[in-house]
Protein backbone atom coordinates (compact mmCIF):
# COMPACT_ATOMS: atom_id res chain seq x y z
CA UNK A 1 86.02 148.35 89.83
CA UNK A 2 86.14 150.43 93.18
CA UNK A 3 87.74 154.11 92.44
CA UNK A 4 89.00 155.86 95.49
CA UNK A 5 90.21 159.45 95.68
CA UNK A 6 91.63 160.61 99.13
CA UNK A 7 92.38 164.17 100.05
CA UNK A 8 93.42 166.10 102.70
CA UNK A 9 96.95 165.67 103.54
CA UNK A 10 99.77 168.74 103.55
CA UNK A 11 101.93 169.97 105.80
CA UNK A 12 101.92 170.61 109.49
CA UNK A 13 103.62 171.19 112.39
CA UNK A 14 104.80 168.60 115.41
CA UNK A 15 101.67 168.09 117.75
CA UNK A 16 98.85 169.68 115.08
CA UNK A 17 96.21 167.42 113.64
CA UNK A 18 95.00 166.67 110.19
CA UNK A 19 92.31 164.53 108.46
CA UNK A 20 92.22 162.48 105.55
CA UNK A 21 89.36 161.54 103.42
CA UNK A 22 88.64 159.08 101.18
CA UNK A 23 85.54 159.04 98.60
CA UNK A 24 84.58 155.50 97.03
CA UNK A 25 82.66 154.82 94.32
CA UNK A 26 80.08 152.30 94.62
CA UNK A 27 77.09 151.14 95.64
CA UNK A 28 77.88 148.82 98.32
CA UNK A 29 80.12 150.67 99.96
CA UNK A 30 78.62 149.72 103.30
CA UNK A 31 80.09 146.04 102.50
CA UNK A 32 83.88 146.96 101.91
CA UNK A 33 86.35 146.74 104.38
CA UNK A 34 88.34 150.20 104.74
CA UNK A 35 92.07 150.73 105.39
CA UNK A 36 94.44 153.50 105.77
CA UNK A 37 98.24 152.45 104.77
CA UNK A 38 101.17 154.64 104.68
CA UNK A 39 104.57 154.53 102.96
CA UNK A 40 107.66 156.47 104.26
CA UNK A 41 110.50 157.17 101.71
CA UNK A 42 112.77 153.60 102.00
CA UNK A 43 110.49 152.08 103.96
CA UNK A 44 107.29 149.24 102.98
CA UNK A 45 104.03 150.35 102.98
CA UNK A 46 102.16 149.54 106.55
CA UNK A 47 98.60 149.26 107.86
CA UNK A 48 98.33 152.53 109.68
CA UNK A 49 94.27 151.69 110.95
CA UNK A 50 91.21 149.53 109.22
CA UNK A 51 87.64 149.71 109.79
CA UNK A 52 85.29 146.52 108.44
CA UNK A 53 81.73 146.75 107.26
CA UNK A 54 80.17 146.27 110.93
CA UNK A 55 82.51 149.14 112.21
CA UNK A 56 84.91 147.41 114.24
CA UNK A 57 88.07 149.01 114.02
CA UNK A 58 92.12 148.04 114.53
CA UNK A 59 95.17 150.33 114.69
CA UNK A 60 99.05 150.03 114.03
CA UNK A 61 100.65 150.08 118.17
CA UNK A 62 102.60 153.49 116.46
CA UNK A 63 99.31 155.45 116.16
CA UNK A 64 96.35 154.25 118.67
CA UNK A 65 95.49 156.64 121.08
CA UNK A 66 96.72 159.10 117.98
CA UNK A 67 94.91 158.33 115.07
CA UNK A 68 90.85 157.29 114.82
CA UNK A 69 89.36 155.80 111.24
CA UNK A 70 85.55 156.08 110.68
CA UNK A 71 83.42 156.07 107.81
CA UNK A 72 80.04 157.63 106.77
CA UNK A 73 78.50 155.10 104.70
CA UNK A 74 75.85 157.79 103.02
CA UNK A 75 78.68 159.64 101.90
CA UNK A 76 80.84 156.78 100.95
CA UNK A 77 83.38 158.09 102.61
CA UNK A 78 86.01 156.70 105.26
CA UNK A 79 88.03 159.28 107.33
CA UNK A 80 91.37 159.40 109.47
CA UNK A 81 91.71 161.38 112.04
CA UNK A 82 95.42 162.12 112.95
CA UNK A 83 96.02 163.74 116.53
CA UNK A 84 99.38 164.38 118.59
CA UNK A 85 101.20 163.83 114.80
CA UNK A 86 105.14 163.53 114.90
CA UNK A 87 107.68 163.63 112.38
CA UNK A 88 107.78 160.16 111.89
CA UNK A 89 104.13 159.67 110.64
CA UNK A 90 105.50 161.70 107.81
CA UNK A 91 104.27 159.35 104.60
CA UNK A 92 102.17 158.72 101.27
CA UNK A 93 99.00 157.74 103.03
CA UNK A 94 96.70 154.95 100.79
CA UNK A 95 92.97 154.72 101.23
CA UNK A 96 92.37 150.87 100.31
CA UNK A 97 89.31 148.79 99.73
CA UNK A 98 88.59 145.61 100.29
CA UNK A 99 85.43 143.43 98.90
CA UNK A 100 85.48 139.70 97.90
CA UNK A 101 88.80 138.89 97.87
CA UNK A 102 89.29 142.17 95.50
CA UNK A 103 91.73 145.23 97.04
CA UNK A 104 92.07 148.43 95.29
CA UNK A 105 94.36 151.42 95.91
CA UNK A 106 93.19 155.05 95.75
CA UNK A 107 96.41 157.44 94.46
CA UNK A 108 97.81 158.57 98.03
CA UNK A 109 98.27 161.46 99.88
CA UNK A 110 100.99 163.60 101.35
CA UNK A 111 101.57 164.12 104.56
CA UNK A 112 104.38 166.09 105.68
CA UNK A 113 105.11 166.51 110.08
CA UNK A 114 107.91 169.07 110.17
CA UNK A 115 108.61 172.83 111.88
């Protein structure tokens, strides 16, 4: 079982910047394949960015040149970094984990774009 706590979201103002965090439990973190989703209210949940075990990374089209996921794999953590953000990236963000055909969810995060 893989628990994952994320942190960092809140509010913040058209064109500011924020980043998330997400701690995993673990010890072979290093082999887990890392994703950021996000769910809007009425809307599915999406891939926002994913970053796999070797660090090769992929974006959503609505967020590259915006948003940048890494991960520290002495910390266990994986990180988004969320430039340039608009109203509409305004979501639940979900750190997810991925390991052997297993997922698991971490308990979201608000962020909120707004003036």
């Amino acid at each position: 079982q893989v628990q994952l706590v994320e942190s960092g979201g809140g509010l913040v103002q058209p064109g500011g910047s924020l980043r998330l965090s997400c701690a995993a439990s673990g010890s072979i973190f290093m082999l887990y394949t890392m994703g950021w989703y996000r769910q809007a209210p009425g809307k599915q949940r999406e891939l926002v960015a994913v970053i796999n075990s070797a660090g090769d990374t992929n974006s959503a089209d609505s967020v590259k040149g915006r948003f940048t996921i890494s991960r520290d794999n002495a910390k266990r953590t994986v990180y988004l970094q969320m430039n340039s953000l608009k109203p509409e990236d305004t979501a639940v963000y979900y750190c997810y984990a991925y390991y052997q055909s297993m997922g698991y969810w971490g308990q979201g995060t608000q962020v909120t774009v707004s003036s």
